[in-house]
N, C-alpha and C. Protein backbone atom coordinates (compact mmCIF):
# COMPACT_ATOMS: atom_id res chain seq x y z
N UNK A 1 21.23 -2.94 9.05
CA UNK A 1 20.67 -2.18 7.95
C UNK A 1 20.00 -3.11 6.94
N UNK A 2 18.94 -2.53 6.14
CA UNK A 2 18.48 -3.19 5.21
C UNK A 2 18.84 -2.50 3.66
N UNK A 3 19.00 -3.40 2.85
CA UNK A 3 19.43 -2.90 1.18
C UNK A 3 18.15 -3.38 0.55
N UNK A 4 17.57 -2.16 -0.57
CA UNK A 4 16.94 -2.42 -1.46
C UNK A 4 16.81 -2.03 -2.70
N UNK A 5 16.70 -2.96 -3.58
CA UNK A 5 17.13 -2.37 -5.16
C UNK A 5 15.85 -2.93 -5.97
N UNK A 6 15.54 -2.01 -6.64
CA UNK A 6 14.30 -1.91 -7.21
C UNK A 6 14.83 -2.17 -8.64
N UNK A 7 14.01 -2.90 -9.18
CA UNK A 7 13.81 -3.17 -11.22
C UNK A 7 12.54 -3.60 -11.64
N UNK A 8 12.98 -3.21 -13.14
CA UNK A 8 11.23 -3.71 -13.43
C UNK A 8 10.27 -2.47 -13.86
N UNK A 9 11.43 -1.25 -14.02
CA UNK A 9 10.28 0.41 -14.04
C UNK A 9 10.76 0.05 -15.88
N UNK A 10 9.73 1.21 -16.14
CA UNK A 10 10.29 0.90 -18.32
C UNK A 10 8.69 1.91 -18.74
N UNK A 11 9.26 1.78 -20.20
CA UNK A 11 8.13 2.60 -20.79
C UNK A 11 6.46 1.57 -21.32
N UNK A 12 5.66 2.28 -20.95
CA UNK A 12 4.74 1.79 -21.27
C UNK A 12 3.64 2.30 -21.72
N UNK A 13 2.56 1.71 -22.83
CA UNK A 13 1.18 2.41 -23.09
C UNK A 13 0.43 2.30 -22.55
N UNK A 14 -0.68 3.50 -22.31
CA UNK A 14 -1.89 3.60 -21.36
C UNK A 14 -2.26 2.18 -21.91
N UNK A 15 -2.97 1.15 -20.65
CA UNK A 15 -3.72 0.05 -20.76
C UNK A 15 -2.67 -0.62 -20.64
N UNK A 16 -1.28 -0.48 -20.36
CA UNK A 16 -0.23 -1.67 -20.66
C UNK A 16 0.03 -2.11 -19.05
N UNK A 17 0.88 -2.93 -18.55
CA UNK A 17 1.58 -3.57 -17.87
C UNK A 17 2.34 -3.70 -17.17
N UNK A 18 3.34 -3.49 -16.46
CA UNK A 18 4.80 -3.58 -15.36
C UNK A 18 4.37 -4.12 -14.34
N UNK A 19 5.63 -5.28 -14.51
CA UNK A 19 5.93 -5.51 -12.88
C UNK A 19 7.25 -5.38 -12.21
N UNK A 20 7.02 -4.19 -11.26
CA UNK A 20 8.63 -3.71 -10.38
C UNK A 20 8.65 -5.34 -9.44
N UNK A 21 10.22 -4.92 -9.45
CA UNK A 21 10.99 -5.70 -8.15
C UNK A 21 11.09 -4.81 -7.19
N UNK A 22 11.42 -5.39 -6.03
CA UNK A 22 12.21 -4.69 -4.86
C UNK A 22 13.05 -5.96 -3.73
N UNK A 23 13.98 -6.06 -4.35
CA UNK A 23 14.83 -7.25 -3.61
C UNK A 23 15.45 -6.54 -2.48
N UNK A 24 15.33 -7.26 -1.22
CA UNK A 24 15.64 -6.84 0.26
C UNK A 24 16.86 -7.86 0.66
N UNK A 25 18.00 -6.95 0.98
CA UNK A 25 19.34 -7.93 1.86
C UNK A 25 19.54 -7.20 3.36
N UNK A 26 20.29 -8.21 3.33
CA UNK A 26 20.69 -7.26 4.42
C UNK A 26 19.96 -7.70 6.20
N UNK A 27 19.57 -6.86 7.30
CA UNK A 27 19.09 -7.57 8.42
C UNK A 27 17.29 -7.67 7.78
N UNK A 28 17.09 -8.12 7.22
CA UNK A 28 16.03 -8.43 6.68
C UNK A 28 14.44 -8.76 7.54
N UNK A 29 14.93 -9.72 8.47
CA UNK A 29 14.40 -10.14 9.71
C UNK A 29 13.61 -9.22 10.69
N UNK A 30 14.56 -7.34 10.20
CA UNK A 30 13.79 -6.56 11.44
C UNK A 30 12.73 -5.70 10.62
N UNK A 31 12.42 -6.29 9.01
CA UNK A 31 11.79 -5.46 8.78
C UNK A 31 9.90 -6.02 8.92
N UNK A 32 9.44 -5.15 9.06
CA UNK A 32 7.54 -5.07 9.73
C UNK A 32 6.68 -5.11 8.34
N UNK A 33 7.14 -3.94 7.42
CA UNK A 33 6.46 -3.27 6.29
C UNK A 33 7.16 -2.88 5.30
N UNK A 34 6.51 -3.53 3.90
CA UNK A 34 7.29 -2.53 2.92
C UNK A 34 6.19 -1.89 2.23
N UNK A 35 6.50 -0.58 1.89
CA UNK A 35 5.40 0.27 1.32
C UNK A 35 6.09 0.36 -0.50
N UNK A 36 5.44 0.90 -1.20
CA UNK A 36 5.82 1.41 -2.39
C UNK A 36 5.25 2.32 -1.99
N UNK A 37 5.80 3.89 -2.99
CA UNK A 37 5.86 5.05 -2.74
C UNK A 37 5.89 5.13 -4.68
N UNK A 38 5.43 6.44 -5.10
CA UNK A 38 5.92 7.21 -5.98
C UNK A 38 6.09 8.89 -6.06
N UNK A 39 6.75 9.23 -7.04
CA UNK A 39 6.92 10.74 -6.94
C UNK A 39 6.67 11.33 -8.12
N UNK A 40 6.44 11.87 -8.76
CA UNK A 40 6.15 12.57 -10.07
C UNK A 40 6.62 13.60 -9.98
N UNK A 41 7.18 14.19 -11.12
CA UNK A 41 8.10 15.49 -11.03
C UNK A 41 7.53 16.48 -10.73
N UNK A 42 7.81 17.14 -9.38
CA UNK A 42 6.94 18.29 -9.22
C UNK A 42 6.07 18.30 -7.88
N UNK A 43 5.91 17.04 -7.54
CA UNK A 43 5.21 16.42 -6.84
C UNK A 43 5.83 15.77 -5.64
N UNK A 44 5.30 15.53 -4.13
CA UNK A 44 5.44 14.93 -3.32
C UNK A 44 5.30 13.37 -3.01
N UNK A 45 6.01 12.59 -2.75
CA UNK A 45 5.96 11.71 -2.81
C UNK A 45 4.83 10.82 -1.89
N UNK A 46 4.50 9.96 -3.22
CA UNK A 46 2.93 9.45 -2.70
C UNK A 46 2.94 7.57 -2.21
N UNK A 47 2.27 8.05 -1.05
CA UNK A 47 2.36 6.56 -0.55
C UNK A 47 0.94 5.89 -1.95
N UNK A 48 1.11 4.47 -1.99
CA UNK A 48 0.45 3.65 -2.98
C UNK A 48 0.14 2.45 -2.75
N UNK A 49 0.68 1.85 -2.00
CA UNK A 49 0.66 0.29 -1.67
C UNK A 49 1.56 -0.43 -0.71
N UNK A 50 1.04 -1.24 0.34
CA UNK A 50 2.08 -1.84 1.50
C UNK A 50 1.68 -3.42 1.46
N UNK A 51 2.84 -4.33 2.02
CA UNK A 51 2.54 -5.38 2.08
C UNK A 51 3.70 -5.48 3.26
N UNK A 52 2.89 -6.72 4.48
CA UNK A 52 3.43 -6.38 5.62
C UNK A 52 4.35 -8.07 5.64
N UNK A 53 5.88 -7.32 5.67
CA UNK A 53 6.79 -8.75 5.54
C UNK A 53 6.48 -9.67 6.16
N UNK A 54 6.00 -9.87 7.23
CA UNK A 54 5.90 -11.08 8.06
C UNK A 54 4.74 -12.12 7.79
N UNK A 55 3.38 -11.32 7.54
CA UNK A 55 1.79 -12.41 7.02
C UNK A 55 1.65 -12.08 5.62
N UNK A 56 2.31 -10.93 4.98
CA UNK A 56 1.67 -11.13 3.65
C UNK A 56 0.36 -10.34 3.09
N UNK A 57 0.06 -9.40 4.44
CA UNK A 57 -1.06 -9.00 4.22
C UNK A 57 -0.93 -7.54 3.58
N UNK A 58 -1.88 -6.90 2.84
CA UNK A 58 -1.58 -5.90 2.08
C UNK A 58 -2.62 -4.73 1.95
N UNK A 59 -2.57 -3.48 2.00
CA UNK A 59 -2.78 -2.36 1.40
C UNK A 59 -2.73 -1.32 0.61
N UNK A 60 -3.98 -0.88 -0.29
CA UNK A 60 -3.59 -0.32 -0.94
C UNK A 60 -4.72 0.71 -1.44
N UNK A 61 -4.02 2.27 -1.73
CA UNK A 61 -4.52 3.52 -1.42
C UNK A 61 -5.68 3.26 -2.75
N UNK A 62 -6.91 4.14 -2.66
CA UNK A 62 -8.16 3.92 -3.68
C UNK A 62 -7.39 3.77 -4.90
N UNK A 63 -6.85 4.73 -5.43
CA UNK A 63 -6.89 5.09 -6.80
C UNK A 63 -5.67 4.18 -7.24
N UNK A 64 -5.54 3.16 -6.39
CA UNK A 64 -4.53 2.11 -7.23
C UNK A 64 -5.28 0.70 -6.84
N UNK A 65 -6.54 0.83 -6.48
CA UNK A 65 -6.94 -0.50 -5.53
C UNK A 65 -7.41 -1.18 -7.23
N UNK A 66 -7.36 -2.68 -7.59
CA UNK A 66 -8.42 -3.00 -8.10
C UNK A 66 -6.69 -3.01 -9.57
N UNK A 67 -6.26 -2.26 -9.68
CA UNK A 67 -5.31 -2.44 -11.09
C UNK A 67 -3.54 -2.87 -10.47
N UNK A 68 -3.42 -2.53 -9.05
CA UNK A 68 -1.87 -2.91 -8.57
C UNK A 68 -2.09 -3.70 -7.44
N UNK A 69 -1.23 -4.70 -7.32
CA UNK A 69 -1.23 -5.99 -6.43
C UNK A 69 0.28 -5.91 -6.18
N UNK A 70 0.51 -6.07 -5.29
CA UNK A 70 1.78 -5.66 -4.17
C UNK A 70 1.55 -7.58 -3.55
N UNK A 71 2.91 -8.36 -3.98
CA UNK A 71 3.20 -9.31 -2.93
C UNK A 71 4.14 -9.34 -2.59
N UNK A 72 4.50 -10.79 -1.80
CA UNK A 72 6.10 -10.68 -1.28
C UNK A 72 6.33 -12.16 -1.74
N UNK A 73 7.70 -12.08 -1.69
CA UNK A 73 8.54 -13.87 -1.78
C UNK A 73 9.45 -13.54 -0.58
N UNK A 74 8.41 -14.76 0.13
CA UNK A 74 9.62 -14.63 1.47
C UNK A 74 11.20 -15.45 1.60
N UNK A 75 10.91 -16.40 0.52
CA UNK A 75 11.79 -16.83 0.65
C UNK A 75 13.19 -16.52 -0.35
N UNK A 76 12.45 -15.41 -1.23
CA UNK A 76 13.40 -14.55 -2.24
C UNK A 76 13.60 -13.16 -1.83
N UNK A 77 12.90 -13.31 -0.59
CA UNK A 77 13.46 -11.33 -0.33
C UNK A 77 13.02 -10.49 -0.67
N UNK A 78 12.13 -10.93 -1.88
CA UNK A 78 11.55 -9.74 -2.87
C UNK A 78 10.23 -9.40 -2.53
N UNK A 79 9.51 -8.33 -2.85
CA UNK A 79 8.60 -7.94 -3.42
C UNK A 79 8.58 -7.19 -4.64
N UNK A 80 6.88 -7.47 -4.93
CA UNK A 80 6.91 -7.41 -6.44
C UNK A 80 5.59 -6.32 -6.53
N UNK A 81 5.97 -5.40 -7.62
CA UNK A 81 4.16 -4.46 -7.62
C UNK A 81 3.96 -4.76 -8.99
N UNK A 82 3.06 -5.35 -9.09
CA UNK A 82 2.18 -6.09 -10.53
C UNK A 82 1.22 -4.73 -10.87
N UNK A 83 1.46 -3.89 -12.14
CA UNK A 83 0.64 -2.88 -12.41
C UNK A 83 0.25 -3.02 -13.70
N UNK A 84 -1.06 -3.24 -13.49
CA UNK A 84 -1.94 -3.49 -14.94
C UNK A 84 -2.79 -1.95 -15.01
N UNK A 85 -3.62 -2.31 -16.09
CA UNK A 85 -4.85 -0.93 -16.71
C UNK A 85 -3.78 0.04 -16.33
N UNK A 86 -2.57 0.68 -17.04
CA UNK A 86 -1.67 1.44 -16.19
C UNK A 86 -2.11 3.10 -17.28
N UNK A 87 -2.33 4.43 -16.21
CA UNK A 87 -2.34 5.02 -16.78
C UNK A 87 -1.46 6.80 -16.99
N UNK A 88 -1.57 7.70 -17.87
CA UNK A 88 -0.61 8.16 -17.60
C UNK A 88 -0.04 8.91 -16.76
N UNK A 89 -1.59 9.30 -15.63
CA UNK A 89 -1.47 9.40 -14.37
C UNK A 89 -0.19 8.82 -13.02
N UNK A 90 -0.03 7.37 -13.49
CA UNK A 90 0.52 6.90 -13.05
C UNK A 90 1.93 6.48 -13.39
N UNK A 91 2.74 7.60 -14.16
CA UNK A 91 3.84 7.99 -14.51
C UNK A 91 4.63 8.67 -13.36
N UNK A 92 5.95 8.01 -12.78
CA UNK A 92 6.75 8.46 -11.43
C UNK A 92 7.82 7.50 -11.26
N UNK A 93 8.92 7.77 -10.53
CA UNK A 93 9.83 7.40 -10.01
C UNK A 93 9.12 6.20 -9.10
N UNK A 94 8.93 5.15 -9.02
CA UNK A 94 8.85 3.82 -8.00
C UNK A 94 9.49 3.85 -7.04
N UNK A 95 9.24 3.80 -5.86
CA UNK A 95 9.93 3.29 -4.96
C UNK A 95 9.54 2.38 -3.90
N UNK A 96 10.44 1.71 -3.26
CA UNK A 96 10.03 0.81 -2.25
C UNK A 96 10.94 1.68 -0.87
N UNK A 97 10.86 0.96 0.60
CA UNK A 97 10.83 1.37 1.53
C UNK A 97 10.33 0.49 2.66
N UNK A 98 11.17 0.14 3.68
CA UNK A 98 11.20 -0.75 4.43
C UNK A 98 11.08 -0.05 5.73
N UNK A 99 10.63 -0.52 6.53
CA UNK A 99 9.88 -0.03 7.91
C UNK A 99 10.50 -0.67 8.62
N UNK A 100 10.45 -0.66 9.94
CA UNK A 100 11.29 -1.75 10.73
C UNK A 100 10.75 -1.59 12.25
N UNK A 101 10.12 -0.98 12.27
CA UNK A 101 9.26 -0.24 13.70
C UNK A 101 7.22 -1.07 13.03
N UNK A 102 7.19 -1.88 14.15
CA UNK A 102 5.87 -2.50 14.22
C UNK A 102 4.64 -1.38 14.28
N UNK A 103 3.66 -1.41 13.52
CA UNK A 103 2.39 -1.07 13.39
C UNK A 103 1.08 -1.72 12.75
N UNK A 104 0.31 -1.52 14.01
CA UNK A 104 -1.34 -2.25 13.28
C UNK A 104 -1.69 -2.20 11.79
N UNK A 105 -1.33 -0.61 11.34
CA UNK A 105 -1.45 -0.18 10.10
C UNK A 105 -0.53 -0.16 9.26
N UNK A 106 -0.85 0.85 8.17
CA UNK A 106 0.58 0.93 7.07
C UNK A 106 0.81 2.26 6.56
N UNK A 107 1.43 2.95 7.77
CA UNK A 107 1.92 4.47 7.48
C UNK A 107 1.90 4.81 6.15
N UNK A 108 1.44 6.01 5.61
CA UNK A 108 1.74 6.35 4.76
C UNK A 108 2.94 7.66 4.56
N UNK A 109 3.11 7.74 5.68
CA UNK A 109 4.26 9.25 5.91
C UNK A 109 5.51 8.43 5.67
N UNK A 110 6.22 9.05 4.55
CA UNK A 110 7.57 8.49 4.42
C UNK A 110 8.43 8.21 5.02
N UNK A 111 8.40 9.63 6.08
CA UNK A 111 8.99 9.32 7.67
C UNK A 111 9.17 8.15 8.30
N UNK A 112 7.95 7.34 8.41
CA UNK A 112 7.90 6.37 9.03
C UNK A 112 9.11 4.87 8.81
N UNK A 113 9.50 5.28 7.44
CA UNK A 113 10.02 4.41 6.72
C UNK A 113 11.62 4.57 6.81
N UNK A 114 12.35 3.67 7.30
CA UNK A 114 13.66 3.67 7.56
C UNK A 114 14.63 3.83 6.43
N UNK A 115 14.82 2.73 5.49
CA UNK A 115 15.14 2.35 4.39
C UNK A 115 14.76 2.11 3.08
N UNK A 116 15.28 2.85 2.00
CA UNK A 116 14.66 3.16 1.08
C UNK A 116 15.56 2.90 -0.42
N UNK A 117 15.23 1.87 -0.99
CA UNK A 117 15.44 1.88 -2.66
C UNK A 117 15.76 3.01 -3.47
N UNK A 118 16.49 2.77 -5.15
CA UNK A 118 16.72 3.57 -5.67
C UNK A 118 16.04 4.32 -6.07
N UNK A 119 14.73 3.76 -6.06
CA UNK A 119 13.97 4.12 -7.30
C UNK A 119 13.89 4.01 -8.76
N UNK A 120 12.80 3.48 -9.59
CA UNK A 120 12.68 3.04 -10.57
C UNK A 120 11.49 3.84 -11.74
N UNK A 121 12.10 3.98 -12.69
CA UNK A 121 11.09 5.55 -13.63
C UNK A 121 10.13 4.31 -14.24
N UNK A 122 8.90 4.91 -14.03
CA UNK A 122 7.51 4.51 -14.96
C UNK A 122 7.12 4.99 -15.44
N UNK A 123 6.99 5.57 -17.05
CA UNK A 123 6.38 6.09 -17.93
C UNK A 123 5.25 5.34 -18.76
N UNK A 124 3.73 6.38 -18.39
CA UNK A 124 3.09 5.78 -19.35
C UNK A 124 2.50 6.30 -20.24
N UNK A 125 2.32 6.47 -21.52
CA UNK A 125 2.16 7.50 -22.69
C UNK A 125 0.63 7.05 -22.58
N UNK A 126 0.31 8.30 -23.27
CA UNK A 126 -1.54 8.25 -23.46
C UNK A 126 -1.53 7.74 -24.99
């Protein structure tokens, strides 16, 4: 199994800043992909950004391309989602989510995703 605990969610003003954690224990080794996900109350939970554990390489959906940068520390376990120009659109529960089944791409169906974080609240006031 893999463990992941997310920090780093908090209140913030439109134009402001956060950067989440998502520290990974556990069989660590079998994981492929970690995606971030969010949910907004009311709302289905939205894939946002992947970075693939093994090269480092990353994706990420339009309307976050260009203001959120998704990396990893391989040798800390972690990944990190760096969210600048943040707006209040982008107010939701954080989450991360670990994959463990190999793909070319980076699912966005939650399904796909084995293991999953607490989740972390992002508020951003207008």
């Amino acid at each position: 199994h893999v463990q992941l605990v997310e920090s780093g969610g908090g209140f913030v003003q439109a134009g402001g800043s956060l950067r989440l954690s998502c520290a990974a224990s556990g069989r660590t080794f079998s994981c492929y992909t970690i995606g971030c996900f969010r949910q907004a109350p009311g709302n289905d939970r939205e894939f946002v950004a992947a970075v693939a554990w093994r090269d480092d390489s990353t994706y990420y959906v339009h309307s976050v391309a260009g203001r959120l940068t998704i990396s990893r520390d391989y040798a800390k376990s972690t990944v990190y989602l760096q969210m600048n120009s943040l707006k209040p659109e982008d107010t939701a529960v954080y989450y991360c989510a670990a994959r463990v089944v190999y793909s070319r791409d980076y699912p966005s169906d939650p399904n796909e995703y084995s293991y999953w974080g607490q989740g972390t609240q992002v508020t951003v006031s207008s």
